[in-house]
C-alpha atoms as a PDB file:
ATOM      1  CA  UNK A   1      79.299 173.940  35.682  1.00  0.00           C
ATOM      2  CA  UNK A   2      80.154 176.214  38.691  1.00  0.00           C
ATOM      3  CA  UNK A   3      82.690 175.966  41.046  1.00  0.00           C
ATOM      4  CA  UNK A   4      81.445 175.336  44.502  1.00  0.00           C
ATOM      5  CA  UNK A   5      83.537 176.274  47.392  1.00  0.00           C
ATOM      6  CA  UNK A   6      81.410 174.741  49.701  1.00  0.00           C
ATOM      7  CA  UNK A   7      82.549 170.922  50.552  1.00  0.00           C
ATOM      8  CA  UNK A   8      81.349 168.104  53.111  1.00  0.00           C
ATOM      9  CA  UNK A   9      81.981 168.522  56.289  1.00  0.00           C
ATOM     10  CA  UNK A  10      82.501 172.087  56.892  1.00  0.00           C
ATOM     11  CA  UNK A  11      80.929 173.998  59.303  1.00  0.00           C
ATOM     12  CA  UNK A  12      78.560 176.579  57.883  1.00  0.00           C
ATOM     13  CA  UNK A  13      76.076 179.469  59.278  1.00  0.00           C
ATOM     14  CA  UNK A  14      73.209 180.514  57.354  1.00  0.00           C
ATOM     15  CA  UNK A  15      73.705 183.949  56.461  1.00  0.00           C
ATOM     16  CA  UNK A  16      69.768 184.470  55.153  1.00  0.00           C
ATOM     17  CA  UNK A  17      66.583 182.990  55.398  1.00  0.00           C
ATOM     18  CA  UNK A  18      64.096 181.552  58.149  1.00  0.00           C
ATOM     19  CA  UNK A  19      67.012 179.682  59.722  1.00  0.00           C
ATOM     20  CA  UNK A  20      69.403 182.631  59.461  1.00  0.00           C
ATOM     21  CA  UNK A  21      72.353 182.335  62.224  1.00  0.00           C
ATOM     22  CA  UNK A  22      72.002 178.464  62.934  1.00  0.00           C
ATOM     23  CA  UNK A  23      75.229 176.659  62.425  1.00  0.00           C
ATOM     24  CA  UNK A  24      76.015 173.027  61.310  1.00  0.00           C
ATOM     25  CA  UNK A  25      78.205 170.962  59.379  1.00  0.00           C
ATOM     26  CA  UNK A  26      77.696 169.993  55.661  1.00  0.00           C
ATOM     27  CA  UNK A  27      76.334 166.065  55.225  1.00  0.00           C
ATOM     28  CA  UNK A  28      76.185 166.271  51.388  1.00  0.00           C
ATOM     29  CA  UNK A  29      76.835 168.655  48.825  1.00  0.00           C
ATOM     30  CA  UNK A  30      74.086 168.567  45.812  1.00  0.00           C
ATOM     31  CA  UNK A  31      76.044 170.148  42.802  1.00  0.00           C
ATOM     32  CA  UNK A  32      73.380 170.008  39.854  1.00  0.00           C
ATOM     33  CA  UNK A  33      71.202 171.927  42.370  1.00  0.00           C
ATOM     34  CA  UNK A  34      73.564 174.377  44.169  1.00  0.00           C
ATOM     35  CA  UNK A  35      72.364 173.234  47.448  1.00  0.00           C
ATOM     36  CA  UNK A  36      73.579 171.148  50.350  1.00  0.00           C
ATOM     37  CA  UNK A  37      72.309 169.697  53.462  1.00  0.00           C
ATOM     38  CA  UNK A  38      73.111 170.981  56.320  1.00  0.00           C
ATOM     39  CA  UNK A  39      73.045 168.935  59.844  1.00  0.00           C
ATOM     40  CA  UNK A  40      70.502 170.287  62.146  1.00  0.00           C
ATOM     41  CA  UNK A  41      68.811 173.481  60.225  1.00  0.00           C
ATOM     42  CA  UNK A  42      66.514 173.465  57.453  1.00  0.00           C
ATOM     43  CA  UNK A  43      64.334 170.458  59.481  1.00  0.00           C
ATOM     44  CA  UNK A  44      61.067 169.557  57.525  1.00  0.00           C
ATOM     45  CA  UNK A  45      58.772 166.775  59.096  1.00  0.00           C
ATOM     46  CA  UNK A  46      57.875 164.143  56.345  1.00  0.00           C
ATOM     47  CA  UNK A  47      54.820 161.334  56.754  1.00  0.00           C
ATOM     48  CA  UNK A  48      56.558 157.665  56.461  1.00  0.00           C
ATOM     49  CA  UNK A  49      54.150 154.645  55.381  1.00  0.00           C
ATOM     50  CA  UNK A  50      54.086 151.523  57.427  1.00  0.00           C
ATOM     51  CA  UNK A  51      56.552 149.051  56.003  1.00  0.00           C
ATOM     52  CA  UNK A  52      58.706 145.722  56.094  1.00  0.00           C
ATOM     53  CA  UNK A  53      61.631 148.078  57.625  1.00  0.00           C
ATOM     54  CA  UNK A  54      59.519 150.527  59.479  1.00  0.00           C
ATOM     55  CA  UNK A  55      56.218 148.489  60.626  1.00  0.00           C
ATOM     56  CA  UNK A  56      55.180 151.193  62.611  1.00  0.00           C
ATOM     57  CA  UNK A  57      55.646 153.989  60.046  1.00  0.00           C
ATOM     58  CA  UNK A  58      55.048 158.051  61.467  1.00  0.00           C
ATOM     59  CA  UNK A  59      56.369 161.523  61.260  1.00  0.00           C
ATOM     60  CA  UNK A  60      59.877 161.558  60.788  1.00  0.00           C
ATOM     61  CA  UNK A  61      62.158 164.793  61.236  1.00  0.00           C
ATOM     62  CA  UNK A  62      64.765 165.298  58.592  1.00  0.00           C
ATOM     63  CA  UNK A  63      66.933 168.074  56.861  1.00  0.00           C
ATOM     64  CA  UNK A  64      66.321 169.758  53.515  1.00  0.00           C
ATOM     65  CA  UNK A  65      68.584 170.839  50.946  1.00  0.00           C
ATOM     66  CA  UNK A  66      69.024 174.916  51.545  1.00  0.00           C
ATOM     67  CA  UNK A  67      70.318 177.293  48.737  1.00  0.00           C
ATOM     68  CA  UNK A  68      74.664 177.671  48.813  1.00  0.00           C
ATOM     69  CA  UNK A  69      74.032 181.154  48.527  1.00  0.00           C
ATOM     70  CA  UNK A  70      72.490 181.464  51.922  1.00  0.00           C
ATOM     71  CA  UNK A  71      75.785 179.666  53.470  1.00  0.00           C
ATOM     72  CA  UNK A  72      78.914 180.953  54.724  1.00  0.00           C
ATOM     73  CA  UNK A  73      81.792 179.205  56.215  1.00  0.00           C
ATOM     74  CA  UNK A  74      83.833 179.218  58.962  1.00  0.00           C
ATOM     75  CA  UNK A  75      86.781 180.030  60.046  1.00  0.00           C
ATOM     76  CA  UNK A  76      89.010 178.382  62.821  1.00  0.00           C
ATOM     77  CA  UNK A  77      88.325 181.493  65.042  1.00  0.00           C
ATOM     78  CA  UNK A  78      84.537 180.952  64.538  1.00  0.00           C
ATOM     79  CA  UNK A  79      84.056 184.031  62.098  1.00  0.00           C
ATOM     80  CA  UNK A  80      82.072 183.571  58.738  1.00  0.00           C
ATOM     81  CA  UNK A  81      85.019 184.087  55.926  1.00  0.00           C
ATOM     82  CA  UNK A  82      84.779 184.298  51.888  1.00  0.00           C
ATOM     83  CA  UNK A  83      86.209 181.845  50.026  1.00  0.00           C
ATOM     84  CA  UNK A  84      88.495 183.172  46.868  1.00  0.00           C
ATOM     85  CA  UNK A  85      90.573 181.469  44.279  1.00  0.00           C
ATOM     86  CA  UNK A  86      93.119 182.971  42.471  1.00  0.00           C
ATOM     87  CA  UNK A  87      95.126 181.704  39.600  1.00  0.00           C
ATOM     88  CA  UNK A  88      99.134 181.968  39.534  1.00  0.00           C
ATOM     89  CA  UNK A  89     102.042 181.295  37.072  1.00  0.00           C
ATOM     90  CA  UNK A  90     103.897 177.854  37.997  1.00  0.00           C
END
């Protein structure tokens, strides 16, 4: 398994792709897939049946998974930034 270094809740900008540049915070990290869901890019529109919950049923807009190798984070200044680990005695 991979180490991530992407978390909820950060803020992100996709560095490549059709939504490359948008910016958003991470809702939810999908590990086994290497992708996370990002709020506000990456919108798809999916068809909802009529049901006990939702009588009326419709088009809904919601956010798809996107790859974590199309995200950066970042920084406090507002500058994308690499994320590095690094091992030390102690």
């Amino acid at each position: 398994m991979t180490k991530l270094k992407i978390k909820s809740g950060d803020t992100v900008r996709v560095i490549a792709g059709d939504h490359k540049g948008q910016e958003g915070k991470v809702q939810k990290v999908l590990i086994e897939k290497n992708k996370a869901i990002v709020e506000g890019v990456n919108m798809i529109s999916k068809h909802e049946k009529p049901s006990a919950s939702n009588p009326q049923g419709g088009i809904k807009e919601k956010e798809a998974p996107i790859h974590i190798s199309n995200l950066s984070l970042i920084d406090k200044n507002g500058d994308t930034t690499r994320v590095g680990y690094r091992e030390e005695d102690g």
